[in-house]
N, C-alpha and C. Protein backbone atom coordinates (compact mmCIF):
# COMPACT_ATOMS: atom_id res chain seq x y z
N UNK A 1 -36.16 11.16 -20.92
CA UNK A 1 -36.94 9.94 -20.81
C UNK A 1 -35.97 8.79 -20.50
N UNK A 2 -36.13 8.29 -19.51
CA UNK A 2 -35.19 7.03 -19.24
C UNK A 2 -35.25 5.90 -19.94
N UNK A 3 -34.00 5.31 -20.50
CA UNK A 3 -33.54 4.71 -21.80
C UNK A 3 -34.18 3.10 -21.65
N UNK A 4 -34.44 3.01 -19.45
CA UNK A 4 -34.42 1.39 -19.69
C UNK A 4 -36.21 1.19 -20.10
N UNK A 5 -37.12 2.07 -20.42
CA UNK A 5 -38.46 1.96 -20.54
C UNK A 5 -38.22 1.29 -21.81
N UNK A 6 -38.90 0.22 -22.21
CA UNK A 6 -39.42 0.24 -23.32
C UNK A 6 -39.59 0.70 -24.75
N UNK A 7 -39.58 0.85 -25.80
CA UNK A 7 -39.38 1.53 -26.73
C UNK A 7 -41.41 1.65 -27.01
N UNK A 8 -42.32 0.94 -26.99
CA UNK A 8 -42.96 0.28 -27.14
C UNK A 8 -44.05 1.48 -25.91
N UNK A 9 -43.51 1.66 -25.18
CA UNK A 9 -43.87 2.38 -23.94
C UNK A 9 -43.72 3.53 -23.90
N UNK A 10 -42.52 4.20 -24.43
CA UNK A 10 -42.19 5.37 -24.69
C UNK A 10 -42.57 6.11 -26.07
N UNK A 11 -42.90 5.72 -26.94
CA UNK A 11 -43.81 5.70 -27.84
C UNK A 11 -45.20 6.21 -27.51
N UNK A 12 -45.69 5.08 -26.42
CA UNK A 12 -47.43 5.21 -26.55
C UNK A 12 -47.51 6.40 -25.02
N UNK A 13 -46.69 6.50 -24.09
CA UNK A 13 -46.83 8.02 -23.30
C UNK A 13 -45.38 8.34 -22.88
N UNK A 14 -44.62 8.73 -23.54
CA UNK A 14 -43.36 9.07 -23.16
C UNK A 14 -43.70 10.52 -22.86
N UNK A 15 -43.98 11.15 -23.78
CA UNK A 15 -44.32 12.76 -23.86
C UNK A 15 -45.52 12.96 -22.30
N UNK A 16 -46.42 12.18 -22.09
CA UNK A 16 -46.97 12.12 -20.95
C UNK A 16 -46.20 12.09 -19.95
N UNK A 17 -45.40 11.03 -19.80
CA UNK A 17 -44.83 10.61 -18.55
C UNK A 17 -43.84 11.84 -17.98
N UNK A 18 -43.19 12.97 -19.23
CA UNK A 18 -42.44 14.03 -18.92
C UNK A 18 -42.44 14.88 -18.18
N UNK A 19 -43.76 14.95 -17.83
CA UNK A 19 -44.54 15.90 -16.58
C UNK A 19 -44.33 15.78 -15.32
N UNK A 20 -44.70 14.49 -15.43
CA UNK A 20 -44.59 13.27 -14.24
C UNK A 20 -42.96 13.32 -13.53
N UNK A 21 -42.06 12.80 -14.20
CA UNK A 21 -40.61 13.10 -14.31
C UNK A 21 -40.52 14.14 -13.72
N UNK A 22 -40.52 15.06 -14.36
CA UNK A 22 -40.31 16.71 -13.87
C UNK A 22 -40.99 17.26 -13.17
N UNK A 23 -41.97 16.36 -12.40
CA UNK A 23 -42.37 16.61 -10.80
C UNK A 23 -41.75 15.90 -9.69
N UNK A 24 -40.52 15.33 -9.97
CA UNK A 24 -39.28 14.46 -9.14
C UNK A 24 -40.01 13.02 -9.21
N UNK A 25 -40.72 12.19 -9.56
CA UNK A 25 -40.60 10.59 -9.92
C UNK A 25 -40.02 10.75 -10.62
N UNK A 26 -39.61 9.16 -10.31
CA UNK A 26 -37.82 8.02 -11.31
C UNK A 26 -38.99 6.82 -11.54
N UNK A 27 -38.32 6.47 -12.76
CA UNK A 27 -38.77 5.01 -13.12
C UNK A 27 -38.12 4.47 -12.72
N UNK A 28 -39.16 3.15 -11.91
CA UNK A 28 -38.22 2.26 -11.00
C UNK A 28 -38.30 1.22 -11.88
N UNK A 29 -39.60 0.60 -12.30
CA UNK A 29 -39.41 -0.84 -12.94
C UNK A 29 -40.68 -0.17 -14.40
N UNK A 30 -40.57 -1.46 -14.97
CA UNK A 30 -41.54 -1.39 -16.15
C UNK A 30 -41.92 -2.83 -17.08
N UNK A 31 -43.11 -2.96 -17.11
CA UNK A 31 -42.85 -4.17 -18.39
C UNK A 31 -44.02 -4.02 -19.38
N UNK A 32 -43.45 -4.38 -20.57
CA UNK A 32 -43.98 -4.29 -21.47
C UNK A 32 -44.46 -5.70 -22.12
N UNK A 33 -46.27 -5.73 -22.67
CA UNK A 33 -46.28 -7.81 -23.08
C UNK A 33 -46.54 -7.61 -24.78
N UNK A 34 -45.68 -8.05 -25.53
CA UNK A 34 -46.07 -7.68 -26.82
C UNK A 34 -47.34 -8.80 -26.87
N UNK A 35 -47.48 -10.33 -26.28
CA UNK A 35 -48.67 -11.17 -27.00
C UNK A 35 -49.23 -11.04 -25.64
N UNK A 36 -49.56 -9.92 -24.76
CA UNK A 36 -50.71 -9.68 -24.23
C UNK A 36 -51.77 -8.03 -24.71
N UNK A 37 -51.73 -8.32 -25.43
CA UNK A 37 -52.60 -7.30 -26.36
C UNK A 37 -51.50 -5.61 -26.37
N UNK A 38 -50.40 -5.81 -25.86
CA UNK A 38 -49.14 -5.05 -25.70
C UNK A 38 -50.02 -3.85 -24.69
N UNK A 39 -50.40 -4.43 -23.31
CA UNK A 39 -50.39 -4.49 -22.55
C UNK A 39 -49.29 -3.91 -21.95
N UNK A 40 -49.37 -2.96 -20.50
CA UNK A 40 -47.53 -2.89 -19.60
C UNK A 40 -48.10 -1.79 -18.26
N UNK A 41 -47.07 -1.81 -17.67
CA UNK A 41 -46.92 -0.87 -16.09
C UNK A 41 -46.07 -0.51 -16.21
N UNK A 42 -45.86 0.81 -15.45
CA UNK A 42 -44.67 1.46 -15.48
C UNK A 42 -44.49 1.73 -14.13
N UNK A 43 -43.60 1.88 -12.85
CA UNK A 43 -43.78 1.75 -11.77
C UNK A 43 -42.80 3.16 -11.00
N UNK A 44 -43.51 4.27 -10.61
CA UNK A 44 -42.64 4.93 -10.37
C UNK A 44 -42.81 5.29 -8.59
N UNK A 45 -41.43 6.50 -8.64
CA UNK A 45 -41.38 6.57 -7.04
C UNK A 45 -40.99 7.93 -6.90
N UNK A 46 -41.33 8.58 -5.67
CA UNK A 46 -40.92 9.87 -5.60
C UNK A 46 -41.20 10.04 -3.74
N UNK A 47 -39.71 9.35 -3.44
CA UNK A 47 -39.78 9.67 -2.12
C UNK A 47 -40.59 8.54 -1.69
N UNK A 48 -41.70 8.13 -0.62
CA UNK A 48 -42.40 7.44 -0.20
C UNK A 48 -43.46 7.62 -1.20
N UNK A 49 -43.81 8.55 -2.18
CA UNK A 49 -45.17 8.14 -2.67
C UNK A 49 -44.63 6.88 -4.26
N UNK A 50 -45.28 6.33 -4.44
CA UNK A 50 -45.42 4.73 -5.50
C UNK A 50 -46.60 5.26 -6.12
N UNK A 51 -46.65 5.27 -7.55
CA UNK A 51 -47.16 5.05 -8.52
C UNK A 51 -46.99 4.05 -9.32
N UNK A 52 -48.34 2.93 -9.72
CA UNK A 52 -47.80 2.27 -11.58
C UNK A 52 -49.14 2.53 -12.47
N UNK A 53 -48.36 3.21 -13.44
CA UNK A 53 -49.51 3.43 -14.20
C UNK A 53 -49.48 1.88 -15.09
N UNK A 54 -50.69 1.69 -15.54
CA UNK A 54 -51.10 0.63 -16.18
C UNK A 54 -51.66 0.52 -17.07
N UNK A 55 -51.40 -0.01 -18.56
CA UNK A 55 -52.16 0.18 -19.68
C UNK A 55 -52.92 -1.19 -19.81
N UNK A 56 -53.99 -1.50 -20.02
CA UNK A 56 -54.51 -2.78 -19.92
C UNK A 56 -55.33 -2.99 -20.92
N UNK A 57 -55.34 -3.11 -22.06
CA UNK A 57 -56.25 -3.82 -22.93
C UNK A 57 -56.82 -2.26 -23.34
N UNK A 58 -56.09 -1.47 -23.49
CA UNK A 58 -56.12 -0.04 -24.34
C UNK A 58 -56.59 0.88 -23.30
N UNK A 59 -56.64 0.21 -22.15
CA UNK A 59 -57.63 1.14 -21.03
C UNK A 59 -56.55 1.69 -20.11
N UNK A 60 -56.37 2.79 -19.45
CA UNK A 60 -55.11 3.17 -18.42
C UNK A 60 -56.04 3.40 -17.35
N UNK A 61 -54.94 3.19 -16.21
CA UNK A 61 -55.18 2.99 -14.95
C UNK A 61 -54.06 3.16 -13.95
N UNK A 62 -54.32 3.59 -12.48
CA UNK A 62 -53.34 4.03 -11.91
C UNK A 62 -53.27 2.96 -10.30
N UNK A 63 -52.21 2.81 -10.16
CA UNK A 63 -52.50 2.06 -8.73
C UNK A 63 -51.59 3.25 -7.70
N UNK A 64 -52.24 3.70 -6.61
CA UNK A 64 -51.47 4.49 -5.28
C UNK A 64 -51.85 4.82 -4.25
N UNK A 65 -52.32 5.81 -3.84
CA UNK A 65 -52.53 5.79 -2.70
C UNK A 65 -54.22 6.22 -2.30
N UNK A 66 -54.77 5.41 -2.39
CA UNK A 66 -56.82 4.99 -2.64
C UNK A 66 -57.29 6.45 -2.19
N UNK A 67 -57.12 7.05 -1.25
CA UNK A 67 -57.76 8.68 -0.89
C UNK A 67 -57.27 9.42 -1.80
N UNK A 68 -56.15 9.47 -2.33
CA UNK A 68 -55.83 10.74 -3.21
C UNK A 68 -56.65 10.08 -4.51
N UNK A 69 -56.03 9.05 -4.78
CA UNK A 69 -56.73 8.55 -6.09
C UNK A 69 -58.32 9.01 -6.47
N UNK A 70 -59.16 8.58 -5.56
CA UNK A 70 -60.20 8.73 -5.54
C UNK A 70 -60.62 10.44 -5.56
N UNK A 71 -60.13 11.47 -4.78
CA UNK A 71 -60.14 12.66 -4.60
C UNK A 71 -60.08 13.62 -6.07
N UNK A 72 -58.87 12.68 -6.82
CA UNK A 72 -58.98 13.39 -8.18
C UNK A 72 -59.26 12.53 -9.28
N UNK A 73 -60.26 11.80 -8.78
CA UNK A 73 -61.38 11.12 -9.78
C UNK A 73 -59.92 9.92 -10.67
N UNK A 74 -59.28 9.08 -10.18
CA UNK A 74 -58.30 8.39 -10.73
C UNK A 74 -59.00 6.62 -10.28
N UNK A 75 -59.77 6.50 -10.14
CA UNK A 75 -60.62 5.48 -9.17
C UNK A 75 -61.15 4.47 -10.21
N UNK A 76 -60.70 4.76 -11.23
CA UNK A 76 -61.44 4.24 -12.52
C UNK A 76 -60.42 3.67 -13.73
N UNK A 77 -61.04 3.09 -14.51
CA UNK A 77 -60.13 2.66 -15.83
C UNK A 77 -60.17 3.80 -16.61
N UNK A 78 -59.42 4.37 -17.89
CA UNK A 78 -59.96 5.49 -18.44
C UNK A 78 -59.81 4.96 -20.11
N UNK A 79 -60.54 5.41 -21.02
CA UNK A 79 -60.53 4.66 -22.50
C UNK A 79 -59.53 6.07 -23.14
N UNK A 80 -59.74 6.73 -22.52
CA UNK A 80 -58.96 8.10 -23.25
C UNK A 80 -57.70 8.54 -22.39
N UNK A 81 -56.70 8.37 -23.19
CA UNK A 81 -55.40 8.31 -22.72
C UNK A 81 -55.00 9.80 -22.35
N UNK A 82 -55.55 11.09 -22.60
CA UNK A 82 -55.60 12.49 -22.64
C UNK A 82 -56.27 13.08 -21.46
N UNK A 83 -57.29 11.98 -20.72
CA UNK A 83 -58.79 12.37 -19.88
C UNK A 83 -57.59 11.59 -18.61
N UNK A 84 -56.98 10.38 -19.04
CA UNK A 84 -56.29 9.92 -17.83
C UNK A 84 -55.16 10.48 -17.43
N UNK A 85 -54.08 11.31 -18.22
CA UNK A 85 -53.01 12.01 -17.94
C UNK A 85 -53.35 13.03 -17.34
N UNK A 86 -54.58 13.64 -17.71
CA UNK A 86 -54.93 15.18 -17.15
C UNK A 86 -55.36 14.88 -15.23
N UNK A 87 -55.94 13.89 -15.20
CA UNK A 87 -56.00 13.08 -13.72
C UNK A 87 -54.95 12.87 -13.33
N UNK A 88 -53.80 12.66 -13.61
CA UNK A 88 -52.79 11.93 -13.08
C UNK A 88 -51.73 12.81 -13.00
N UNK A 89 -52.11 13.93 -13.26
CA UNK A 89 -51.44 14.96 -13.43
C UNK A 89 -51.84 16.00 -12.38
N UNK A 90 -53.15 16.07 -12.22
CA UNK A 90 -53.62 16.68 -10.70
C UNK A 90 -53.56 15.73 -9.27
N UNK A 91 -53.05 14.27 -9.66
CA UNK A 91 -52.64 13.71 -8.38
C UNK A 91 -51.09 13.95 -7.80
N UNK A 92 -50.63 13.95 -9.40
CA UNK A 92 -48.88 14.16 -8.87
C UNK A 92 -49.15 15.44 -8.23
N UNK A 93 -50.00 16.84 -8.68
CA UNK A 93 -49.72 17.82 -7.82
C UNK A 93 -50.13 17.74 -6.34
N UNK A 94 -51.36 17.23 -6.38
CA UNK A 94 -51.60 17.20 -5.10
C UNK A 94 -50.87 16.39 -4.10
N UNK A 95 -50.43 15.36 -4.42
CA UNK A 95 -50.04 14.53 -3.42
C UNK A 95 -48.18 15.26 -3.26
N UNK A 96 -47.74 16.15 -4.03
CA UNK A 96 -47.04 16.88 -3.86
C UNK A 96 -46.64 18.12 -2.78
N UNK A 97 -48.23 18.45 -2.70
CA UNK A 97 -48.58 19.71 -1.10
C UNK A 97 -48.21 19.02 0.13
């Protein structure tokens, strides 16, 4: 898990993000808002494809590339942090082929 994330971040999906990682994305940037409801993005890259995942007011969300997104149902906010990794987890594969 790369050291410059957050503590705060790595905590609430580090163990998530490991997947991610070990499908070749690097964390490029990240921020974390402790007095915005601790709120953050994490911004990754793998080659030309850009991912940031986004936690927003307890809700996750993904910003990338709108056809794949949409294809594996990522098009949305998600309240369940388990329902959104499992999505985001069939985009890293696909957009991987």
């Amino acid at each position: 898990m790369p050291s410059e994330l957050n503590e705060s971040i790595r905590n609430e999906i580090g163990e998530e993000l490991e997947s991610i990682l070990e499908a070749g994305f690097t964390v490029s940037t990240s921020m974390y808002s402790e007095t915005d409801f601790g709120n953050f993005y994490v911004d990754l890259l793998r080659g030309a494809d850009k991912l940031r995942i986004i936690r927003d007011r307890d809700q996750f969300m993904v910003q990338g590339d709108d056809a794949t997104l949409k294809r594996v149902g990522l098009w949305r906010a998600f309240n369940s942090k388990a329902e959104f990794f499992d999505a985001l987890n069939r985009y890293v594969v696909e957009s991987s082929e």
